[in-house]
N, C-alpha and C. Protein backbone atom coordinates (compact mmCIF):
# COMPACT_ATOMS: atom_id res chain seq x y z
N UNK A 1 -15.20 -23.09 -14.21
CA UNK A 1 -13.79 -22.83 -14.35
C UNK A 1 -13.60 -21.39 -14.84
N UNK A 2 -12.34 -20.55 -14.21
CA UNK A 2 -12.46 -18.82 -14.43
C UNK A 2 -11.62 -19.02 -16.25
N UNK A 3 -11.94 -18.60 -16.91
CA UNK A 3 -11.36 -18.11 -18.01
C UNK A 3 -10.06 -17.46 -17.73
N UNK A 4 -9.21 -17.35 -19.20
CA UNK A 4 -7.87 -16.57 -18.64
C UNK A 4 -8.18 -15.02 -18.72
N UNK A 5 -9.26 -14.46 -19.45
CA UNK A 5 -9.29 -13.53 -19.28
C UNK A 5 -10.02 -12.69 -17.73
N UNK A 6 -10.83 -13.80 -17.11
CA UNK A 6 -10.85 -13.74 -16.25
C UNK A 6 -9.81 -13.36 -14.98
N UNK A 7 -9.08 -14.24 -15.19
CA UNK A 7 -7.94 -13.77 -14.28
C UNK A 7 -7.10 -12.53 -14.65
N UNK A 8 -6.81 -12.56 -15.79
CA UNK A 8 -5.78 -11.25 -15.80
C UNK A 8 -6.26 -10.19 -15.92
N UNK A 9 -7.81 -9.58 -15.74
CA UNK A 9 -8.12 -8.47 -15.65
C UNK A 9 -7.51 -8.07 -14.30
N UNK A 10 -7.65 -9.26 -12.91
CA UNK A 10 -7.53 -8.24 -12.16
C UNK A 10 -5.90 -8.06 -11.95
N UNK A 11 -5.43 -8.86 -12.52
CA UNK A 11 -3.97 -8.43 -12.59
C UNK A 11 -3.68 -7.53 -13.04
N UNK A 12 -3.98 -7.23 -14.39
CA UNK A 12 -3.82 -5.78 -15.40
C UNK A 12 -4.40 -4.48 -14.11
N UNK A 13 -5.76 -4.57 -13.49
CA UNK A 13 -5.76 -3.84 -12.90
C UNK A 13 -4.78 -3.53 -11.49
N UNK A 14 -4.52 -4.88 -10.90
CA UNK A 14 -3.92 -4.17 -9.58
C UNK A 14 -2.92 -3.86 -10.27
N UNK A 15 -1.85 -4.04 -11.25
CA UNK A 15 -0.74 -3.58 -11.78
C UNK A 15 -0.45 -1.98 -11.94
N UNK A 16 -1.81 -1.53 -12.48
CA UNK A 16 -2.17 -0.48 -13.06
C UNK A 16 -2.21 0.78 -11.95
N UNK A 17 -3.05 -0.15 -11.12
CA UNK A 17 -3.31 0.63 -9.55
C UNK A 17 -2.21 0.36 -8.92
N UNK A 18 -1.18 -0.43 -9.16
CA UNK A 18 -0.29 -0.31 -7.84
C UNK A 18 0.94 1.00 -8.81
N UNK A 19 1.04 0.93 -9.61
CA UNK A 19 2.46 1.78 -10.55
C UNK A 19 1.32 3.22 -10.35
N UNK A 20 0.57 3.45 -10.35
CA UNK A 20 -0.59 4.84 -10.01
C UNK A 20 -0.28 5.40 -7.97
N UNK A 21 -0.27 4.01 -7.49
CA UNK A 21 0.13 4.70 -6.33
C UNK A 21 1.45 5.07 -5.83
N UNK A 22 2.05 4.17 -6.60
CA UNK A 22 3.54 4.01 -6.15
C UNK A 22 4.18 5.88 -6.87
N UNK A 23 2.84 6.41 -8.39
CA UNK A 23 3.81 7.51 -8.63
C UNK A 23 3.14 8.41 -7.96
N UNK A 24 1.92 8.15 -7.15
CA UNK A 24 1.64 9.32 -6.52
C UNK A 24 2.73 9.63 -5.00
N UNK A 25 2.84 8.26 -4.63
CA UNK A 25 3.75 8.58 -3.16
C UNK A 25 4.99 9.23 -3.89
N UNK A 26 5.64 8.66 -5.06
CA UNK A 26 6.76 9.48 -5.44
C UNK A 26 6.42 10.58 -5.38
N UNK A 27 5.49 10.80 -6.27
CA UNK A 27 5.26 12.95 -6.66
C UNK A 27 5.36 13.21 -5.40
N UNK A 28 4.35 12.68 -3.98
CA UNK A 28 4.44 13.44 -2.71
C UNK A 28 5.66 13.86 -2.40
N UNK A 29 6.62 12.46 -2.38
CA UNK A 29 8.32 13.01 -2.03
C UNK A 29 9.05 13.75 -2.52
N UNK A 30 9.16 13.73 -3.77
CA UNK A 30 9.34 14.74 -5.00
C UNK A 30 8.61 16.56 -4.61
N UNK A 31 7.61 16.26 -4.15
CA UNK A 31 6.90 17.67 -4.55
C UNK A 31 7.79 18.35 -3.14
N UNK A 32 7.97 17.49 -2.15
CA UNK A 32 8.20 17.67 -0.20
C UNK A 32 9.09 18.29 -0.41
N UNK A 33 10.31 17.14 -0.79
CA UNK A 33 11.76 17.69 -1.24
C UNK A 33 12.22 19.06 -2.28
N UNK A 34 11.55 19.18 -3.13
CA UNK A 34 11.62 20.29 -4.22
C UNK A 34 11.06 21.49 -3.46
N UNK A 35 10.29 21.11 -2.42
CA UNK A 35 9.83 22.70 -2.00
C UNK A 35 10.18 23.27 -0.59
N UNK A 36 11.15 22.32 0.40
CA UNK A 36 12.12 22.45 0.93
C UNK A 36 13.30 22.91 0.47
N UNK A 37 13.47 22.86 -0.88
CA UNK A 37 14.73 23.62 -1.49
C UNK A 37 14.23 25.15 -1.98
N UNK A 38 12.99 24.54 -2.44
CA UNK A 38 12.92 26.10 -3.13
C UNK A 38 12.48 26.97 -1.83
N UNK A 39 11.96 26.60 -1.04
CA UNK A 39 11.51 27.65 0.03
C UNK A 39 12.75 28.00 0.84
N UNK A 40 14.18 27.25 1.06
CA UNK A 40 15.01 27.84 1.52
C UNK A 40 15.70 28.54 0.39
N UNK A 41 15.79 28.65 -0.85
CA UNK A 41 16.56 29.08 -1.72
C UNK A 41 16.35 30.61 -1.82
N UNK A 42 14.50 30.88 -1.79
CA UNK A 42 13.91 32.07 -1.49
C UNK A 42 14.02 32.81 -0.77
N UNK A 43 14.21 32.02 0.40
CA UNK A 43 14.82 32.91 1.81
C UNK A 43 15.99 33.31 1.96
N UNK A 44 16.99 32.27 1.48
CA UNK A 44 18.44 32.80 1.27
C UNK A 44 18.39 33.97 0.66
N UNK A 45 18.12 33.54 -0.54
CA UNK A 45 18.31 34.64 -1.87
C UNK A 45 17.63 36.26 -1.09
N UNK A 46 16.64 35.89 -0.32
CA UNK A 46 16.60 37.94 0.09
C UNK A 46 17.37 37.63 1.19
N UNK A 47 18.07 37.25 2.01
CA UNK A 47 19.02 37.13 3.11
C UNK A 47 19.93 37.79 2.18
N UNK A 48 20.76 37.11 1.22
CA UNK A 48 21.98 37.52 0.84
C UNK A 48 21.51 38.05 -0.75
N UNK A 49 20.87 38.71 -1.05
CA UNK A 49 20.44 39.43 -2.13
C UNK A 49 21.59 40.34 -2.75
N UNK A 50 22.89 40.70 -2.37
CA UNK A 50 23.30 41.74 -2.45
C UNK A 50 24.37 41.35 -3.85
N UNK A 51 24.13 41.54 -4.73
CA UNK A 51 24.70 41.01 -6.12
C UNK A 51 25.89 41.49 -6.03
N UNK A 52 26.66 42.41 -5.17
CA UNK A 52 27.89 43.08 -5.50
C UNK A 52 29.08 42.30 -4.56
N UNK A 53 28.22 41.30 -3.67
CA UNK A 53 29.06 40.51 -2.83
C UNK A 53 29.54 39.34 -3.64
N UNK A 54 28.93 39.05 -4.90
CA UNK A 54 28.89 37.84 -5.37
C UNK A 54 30.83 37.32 -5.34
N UNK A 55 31.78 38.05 -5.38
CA UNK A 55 32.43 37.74 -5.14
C UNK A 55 33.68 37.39 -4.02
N UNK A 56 32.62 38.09 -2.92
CA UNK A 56 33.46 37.68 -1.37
C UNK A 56 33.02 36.65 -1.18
N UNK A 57 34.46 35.91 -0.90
CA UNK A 57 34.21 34.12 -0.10
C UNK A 57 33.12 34.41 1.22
N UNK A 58 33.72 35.54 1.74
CA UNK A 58 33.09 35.26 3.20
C UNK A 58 30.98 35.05 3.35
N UNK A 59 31.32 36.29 2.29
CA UNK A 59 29.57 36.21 1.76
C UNK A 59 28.80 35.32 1.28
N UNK A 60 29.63 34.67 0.37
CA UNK A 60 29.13 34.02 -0.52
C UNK A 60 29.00 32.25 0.71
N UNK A 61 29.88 31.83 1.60
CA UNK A 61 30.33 30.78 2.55
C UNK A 61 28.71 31.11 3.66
N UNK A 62 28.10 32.40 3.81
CA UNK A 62 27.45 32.56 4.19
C UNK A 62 26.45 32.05 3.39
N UNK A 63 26.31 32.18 2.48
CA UNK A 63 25.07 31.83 1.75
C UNK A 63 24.63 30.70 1.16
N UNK A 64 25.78 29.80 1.34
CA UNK A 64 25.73 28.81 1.09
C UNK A 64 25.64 27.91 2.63
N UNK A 65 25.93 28.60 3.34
CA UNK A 65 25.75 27.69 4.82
C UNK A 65 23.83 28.27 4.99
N UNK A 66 23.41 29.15 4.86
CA UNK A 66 21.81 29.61 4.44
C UNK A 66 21.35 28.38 4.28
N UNK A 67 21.69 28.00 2.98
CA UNK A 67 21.10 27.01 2.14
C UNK A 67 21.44 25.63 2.81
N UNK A 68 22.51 25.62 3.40
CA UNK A 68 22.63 24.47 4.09
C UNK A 68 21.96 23.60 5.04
N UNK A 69 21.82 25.14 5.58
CA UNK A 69 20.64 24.69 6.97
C UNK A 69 19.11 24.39 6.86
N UNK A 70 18.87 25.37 5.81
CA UNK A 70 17.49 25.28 5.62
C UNK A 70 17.23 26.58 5.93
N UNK A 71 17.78 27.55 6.27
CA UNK A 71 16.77 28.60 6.68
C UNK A 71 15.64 28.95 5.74
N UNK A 72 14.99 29.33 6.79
CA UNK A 72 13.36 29.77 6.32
C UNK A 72 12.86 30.53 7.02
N UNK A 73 11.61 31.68 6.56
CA UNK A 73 10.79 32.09 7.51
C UNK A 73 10.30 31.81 8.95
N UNK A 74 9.91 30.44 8.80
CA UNK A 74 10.08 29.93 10.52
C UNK A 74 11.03 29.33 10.85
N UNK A 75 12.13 29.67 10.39
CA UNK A 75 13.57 29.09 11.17
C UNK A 75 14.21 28.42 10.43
N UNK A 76 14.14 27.33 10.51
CA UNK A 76 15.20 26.35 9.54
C UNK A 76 14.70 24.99 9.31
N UNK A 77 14.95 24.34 8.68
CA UNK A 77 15.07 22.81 7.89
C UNK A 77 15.81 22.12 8.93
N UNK A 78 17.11 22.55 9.16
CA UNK A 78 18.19 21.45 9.29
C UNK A 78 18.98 20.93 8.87
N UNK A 79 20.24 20.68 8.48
CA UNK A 79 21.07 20.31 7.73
C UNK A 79 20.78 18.62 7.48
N UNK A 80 20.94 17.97 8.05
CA UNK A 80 19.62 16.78 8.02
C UNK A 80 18.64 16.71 6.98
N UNK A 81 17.71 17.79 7.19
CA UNK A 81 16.52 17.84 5.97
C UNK A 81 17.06 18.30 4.76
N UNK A 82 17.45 19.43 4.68
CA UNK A 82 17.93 19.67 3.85
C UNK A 82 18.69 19.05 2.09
N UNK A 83 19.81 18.21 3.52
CA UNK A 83 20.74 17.00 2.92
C UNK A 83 19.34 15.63 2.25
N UNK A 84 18.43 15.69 2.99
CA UNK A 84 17.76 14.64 2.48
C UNK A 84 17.01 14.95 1.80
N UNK A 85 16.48 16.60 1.87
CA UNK A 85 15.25 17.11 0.47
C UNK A 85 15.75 17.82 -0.57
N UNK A 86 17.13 18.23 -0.96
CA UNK A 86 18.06 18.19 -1.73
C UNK A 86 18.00 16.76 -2.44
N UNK A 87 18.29 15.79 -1.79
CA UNK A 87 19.19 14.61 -2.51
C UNK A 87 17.89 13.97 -3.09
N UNK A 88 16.64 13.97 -2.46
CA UNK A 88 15.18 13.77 -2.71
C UNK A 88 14.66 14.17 -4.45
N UNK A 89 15.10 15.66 -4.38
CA UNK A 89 14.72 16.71 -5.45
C UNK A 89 15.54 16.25 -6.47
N UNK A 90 16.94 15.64 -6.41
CA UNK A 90 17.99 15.71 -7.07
C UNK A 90 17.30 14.26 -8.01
N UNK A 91 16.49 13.08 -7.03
CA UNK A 91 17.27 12.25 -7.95
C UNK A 91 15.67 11.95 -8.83
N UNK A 92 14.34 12.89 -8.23
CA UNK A 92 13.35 13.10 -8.93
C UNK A 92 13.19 12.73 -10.59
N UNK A 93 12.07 12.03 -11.41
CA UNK A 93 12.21 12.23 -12.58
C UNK A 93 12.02 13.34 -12.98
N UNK A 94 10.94 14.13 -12.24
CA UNK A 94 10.14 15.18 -13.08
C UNK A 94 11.34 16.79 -12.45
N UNK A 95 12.35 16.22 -11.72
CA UNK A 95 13.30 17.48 -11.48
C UNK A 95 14.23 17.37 -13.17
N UNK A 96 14.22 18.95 -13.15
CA UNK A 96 14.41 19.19 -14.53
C UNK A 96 16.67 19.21 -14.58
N UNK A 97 17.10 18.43 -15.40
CA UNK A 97 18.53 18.33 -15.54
C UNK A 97 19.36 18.95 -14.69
N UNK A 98 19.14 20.69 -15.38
CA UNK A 98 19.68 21.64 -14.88
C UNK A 98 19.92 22.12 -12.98
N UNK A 99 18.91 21.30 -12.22
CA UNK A 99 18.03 21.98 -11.29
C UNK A 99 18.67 20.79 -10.62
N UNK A 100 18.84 19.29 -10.79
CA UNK A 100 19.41 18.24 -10.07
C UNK A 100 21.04 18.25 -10.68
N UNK A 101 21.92 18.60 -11.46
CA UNK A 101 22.83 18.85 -11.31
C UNK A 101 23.24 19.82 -10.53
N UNK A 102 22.31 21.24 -10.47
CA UNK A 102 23.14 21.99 -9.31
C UNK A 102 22.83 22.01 -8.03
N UNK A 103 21.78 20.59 -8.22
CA UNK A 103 21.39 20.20 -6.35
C UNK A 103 22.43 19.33 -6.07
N UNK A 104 23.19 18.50 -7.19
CA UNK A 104 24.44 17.97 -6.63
C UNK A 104 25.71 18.64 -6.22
N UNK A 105 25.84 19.90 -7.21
CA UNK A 105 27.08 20.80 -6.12
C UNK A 105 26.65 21.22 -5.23
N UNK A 106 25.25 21.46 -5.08
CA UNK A 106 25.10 22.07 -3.48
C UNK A 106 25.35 20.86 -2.64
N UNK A 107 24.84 20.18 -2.79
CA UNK A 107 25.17 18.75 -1.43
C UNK A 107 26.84 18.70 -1.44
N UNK A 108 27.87 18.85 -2.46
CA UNK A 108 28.97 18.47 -2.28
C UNK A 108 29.63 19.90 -1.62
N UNK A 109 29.19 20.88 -1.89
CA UNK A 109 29.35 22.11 -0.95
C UNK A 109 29.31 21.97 0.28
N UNK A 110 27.81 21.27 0.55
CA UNK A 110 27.37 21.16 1.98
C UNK A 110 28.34 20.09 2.93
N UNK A 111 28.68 19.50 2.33
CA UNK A 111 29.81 18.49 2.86
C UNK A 111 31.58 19.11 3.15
N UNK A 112 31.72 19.35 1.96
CA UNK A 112 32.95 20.40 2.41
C UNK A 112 32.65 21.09 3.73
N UNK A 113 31.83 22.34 3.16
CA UNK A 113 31.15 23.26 4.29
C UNK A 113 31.54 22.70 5.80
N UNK A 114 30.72 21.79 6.19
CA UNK A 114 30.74 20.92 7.47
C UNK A 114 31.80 20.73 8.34
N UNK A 115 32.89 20.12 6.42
CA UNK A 115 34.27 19.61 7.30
C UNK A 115 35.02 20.62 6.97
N UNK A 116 35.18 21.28 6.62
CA UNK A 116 36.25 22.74 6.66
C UNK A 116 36.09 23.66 7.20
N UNK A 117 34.36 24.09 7.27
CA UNK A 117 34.15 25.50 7.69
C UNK A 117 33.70 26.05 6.94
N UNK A 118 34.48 26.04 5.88
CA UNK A 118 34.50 26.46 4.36
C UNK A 118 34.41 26.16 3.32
N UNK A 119 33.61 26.58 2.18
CA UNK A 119 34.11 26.33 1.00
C UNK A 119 34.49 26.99 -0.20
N UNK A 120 35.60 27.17 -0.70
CA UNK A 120 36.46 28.02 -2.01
C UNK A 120 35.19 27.86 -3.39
N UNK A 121 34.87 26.85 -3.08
CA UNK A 121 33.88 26.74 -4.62
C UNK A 121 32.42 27.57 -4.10
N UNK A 122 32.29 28.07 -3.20
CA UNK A 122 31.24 28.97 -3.01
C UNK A 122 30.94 30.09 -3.49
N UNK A 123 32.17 30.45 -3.89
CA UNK A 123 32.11 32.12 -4.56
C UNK A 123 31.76 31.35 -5.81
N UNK A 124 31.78 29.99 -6.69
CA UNK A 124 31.19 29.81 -8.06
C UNK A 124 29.80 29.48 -7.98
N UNK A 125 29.31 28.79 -6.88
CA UNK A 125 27.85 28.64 -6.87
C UNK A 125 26.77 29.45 -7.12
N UNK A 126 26.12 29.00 -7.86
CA UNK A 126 25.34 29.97 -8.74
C UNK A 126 23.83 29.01 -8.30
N UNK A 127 23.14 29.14 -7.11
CA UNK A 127 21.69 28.14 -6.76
C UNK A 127 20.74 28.04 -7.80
N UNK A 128 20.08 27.17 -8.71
CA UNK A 128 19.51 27.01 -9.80
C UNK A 128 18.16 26.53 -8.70
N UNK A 129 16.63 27.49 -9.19
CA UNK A 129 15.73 26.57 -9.06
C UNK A 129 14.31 27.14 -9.41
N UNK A 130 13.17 26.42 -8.69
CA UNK A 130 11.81 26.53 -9.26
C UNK A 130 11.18 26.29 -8.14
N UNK A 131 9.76 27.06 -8.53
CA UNK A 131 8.82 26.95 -7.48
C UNK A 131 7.79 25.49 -7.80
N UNK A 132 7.29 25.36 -6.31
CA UNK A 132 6.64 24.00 -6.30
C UNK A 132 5.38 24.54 -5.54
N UNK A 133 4.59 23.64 -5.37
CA UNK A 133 3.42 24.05 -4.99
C UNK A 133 3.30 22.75 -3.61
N UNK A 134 2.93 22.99 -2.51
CA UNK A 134 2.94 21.92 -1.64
C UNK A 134 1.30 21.64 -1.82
N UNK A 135 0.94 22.51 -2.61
CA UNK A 135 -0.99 21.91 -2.95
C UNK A 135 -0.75 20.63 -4.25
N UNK A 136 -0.45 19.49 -4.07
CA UNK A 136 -0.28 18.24 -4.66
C UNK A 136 -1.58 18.45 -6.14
N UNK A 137 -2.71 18.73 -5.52
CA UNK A 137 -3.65 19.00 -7.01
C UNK A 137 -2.96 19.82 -7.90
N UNK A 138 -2.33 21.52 -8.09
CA UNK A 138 -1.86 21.62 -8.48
C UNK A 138 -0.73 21.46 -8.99
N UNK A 139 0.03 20.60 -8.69
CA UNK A 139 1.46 20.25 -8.85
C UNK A 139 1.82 19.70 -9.96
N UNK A 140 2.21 20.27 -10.57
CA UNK A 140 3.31 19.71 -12.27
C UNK A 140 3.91 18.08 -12.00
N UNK A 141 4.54 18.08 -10.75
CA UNK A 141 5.45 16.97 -10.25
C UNK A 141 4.69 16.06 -10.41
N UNK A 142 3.14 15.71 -9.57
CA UNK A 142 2.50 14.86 -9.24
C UNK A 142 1.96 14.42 -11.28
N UNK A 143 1.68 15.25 -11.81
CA UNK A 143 1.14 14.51 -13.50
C UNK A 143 2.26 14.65 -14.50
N UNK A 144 3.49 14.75 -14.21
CA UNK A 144 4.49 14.32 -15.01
C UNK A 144 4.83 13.26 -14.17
N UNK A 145 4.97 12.42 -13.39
CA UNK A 145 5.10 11.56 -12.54
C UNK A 145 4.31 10.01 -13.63
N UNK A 146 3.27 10.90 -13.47
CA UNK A 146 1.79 9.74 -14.08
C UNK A 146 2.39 9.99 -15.86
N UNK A 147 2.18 10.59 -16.72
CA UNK A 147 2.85 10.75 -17.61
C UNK A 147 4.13 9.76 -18.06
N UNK A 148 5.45 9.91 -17.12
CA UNK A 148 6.57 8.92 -17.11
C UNK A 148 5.97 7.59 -17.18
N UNK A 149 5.28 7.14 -16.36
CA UNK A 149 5.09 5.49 -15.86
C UNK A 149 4.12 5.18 -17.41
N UNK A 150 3.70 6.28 -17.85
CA UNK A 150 3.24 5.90 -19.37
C UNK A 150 1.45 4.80 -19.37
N UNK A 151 1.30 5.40 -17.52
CA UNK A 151 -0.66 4.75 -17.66
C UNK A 151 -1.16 5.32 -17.02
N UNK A 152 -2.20 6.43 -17.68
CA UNK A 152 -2.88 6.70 -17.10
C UNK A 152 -4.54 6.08 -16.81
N UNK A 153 -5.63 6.46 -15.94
CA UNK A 153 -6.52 5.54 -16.03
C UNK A 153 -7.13 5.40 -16.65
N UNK A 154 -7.20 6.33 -18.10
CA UNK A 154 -8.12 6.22 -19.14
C UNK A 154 -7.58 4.61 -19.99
N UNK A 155 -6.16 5.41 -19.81
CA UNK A 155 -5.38 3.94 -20.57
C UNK A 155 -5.58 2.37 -20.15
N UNK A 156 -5.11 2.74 -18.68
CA UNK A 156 -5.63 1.55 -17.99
C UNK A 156 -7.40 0.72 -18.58
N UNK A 157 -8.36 1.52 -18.02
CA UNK A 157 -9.26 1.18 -18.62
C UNK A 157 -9.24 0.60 -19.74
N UNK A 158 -9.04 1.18 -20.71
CA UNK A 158 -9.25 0.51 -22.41
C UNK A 158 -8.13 -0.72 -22.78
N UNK A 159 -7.14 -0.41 -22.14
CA UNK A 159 -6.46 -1.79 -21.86
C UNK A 159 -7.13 -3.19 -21.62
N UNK A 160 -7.56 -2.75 -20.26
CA UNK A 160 -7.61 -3.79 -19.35
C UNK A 160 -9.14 -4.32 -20.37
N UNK A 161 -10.16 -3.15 -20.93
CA UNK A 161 -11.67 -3.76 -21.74
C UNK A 161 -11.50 -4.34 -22.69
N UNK A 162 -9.96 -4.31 -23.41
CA UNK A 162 -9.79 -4.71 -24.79
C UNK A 162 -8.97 -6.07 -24.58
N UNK A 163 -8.63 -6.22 -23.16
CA UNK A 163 -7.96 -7.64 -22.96
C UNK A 163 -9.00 -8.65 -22.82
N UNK A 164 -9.68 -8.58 -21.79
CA UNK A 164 -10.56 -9.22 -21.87
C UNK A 164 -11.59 -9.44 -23.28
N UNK A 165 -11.68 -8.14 -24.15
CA UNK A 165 -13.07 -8.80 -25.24
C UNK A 165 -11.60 -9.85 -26.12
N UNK A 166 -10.33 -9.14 -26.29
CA UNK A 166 -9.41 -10.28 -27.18
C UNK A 166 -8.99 -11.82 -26.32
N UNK A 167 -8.63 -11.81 -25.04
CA UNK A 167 -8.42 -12.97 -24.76
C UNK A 167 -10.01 -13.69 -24.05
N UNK A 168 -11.17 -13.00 -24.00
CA UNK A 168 -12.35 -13.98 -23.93
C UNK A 168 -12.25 -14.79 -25.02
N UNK A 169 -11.67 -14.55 -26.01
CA UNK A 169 -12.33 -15.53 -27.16
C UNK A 169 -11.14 -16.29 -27.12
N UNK A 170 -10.26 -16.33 -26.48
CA UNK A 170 -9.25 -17.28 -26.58
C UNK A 170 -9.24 -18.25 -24.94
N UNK A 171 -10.39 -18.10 -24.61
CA UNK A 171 -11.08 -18.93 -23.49
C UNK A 171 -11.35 -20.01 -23.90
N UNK A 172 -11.19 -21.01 -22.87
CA UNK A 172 -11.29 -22.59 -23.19
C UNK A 172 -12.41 -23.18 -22.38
């Protein structure tokens, strides 16, 4: 007959291993989305670099339709991607306050934008952001991710060795 500690090791473990994969696919989406913003934000920003425009609508409607699309070095995102690696980045744990609140006026920009043409709140947009690394080993995103969920595998381990030596002895 299996002991109870028997059984719930491998529970403790697949538990352990499934919240480990589940934050690595997050970080992936997280890291995708965050660097679809920042790589169009970069490109905008020397597109419309010119600090003295900051207050023409027309300039500024430009630069925010930039960001809309995705432009980039090889072309563009898409308003599509964009809208979805924006809203991606936005609702991230490891996206920092500042950086997902002003990914939410950009999406509500981008929506105006669409249906007007225009938008009046463009001359206030001020694009907040950070660089990401699409190399996942290095990535901040991917071990504050693991960090949040609060197990890592060292933890896991000593967990899962100290369940079993306390509930072996409470084996029947």
């Amino acid at each position: 007959m299996l002991s109870r500690a028997t059984l719930i090791f491998p529970i403790l473990l697949f538990l352990g291993l499934g919240r480990r994969v589940l934050a690595n696919y997050e970080s992936e989406e997280c890291l995708s989305g965050c660097s679809d913003w920042s790589v169009a934000l970069g490109y905008c920003r020397g597109q419309y670099g010119n600090f003295s425009q900051q207050m023409n609508l027309t300039y500024m409607n430009d630069f925010v339709g930039c960001l809309c699309v995705g432009d980039n070095a090889d072309g563009g995102f898409g308003n599509d991607t964009m809208t979805q690696s924006a809203g991606i980045c936005q609702s991230c744990a490891t996206t920092p306050k500042l950086i997902a609140t002003n990914l939410e006026d950009f999406l509500e920009l981008c929506v105006v934008q669409s249906q007007n043409g225009t938008a009046s709140e463009a001359i206030n947009f001020r694009p907040q952001g950070y660089e990401t690394s699409e190399d996942t080993s290095n990535s901040a995103v991917e071990g504050g991710e693991c960090v949040r969920a609060g197990v890592s595998m060292k933890t896991l381990g000593l967990a899962a060795g100290l369940s079993v030596m306390v509930l072996g002895g409470l084996a029947v």
